[in-house]
Protein backbone atom coordinates (compact mmCIF):
# COMPACT_ATOMS: atom_id res chain seq x y z
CA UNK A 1 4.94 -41.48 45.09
CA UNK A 2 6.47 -40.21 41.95
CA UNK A 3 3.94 -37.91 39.23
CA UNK A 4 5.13 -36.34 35.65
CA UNK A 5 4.88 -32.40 35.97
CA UNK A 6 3.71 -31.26 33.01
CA UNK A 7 3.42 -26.94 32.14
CA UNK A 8 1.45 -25.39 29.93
CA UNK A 9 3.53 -23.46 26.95
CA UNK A 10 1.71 -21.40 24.72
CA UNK A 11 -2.04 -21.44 24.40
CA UNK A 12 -2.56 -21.54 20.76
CA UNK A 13 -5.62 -20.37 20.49
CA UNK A 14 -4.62 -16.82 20.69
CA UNK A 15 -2.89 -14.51 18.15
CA UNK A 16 0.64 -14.60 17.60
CA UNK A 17 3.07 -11.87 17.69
CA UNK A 18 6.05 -11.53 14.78
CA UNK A 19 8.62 -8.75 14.73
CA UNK A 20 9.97 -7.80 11.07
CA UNK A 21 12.84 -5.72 9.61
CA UNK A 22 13.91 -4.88 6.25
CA UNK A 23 17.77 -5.88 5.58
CA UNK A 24 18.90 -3.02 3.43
CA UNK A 25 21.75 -5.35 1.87
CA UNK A 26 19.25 -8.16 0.55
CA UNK A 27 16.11 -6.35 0.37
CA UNK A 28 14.45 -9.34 2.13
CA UNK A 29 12.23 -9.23 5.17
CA UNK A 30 13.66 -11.28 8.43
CA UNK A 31 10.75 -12.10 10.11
CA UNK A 32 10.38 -13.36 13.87
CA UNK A 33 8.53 -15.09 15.64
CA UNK A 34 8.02 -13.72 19.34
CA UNK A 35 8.67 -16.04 22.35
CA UNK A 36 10.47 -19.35 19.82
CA UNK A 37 13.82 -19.37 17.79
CA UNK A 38 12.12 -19.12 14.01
CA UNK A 39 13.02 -16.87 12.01
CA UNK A 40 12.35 -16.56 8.68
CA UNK A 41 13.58 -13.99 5.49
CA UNK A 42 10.86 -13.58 2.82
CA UNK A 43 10.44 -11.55 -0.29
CA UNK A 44 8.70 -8.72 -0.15
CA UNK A 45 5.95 -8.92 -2.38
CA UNK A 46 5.09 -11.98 -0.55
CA UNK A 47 5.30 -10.40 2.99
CA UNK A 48 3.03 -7.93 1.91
CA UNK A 49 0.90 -9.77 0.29
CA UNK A 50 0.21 -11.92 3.42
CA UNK A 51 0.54 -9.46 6.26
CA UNK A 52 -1.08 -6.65 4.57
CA UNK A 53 1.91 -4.42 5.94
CA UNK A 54 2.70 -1.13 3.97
CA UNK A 55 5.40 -1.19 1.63
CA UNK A 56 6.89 1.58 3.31
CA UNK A 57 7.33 -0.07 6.87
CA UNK A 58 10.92 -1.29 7.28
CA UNK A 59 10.44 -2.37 10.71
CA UNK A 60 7.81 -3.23 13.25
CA UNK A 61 5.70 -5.93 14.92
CA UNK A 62 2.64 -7.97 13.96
CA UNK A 63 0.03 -9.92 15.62
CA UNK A 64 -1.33 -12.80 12.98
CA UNK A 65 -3.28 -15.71 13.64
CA UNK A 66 -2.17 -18.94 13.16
CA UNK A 67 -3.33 -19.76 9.69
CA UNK A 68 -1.15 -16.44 8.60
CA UNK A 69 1.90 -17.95 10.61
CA UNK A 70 1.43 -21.52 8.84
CA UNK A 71 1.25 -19.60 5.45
CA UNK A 72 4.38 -17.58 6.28
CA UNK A 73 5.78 -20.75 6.91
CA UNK A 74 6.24 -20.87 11.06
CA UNK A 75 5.97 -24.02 12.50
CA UNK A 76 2.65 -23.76 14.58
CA UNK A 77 0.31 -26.40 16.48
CA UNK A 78 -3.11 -26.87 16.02
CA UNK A 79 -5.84 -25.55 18.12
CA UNK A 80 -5.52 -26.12 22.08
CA UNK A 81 -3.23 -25.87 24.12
CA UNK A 82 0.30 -27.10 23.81
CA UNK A 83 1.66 -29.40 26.99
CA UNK A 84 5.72 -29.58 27.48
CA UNK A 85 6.46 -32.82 29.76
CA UNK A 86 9.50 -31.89 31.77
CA UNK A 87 12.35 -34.44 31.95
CA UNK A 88 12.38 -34.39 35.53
CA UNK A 89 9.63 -36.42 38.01
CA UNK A 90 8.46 -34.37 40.94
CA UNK A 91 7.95 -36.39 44.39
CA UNK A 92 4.75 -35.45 46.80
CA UNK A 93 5.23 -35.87 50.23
């Protein structure tokens, strides 16, 4: 008898976490977003204006909820829990 295996990825419910630094050459604010591959560069004005972070913090992590990550621009889910259906079927004996 063949099932689906599905896993549980990221409950997204809870607070995410974002690392930022300041790139000296651009003066722009990468911003990333812990445990995916976005990344995003932002002005600063408008980092600070939605994170609240000091002006004089070049570097450091964050934890926002997800209606600050969706107006930062991160791609986020809605409430829940987001399910990942592997490829693969799993057999039972």
């Amino acid at each position: 008898m063949k099932r689906e295996v599905f896993r549980v990825v990221r409950p997204l419910v809870t607070p995410a976490q974002v690392r930022y630094v300041l790139d000296p050459i651009t003066g722009n604010y990468i911003v990333r977003y812990v445990g995916t591959r976005q990344e995003l560069v932002m002005q600063p004005r408008a980092f600070w204006k939605l994170t609240g972070v000091s002006r004089r913090s070049p570097l450091g992590s964050l934890t926002l909820s997800m209606d600050v990550m969706k107006e930062l621009g991160f791609i986020v889910g809605k409430g829940g829990v987001q399910i990942e259906r592997y490829s693969k079927f799993a057999s039972y004996a």
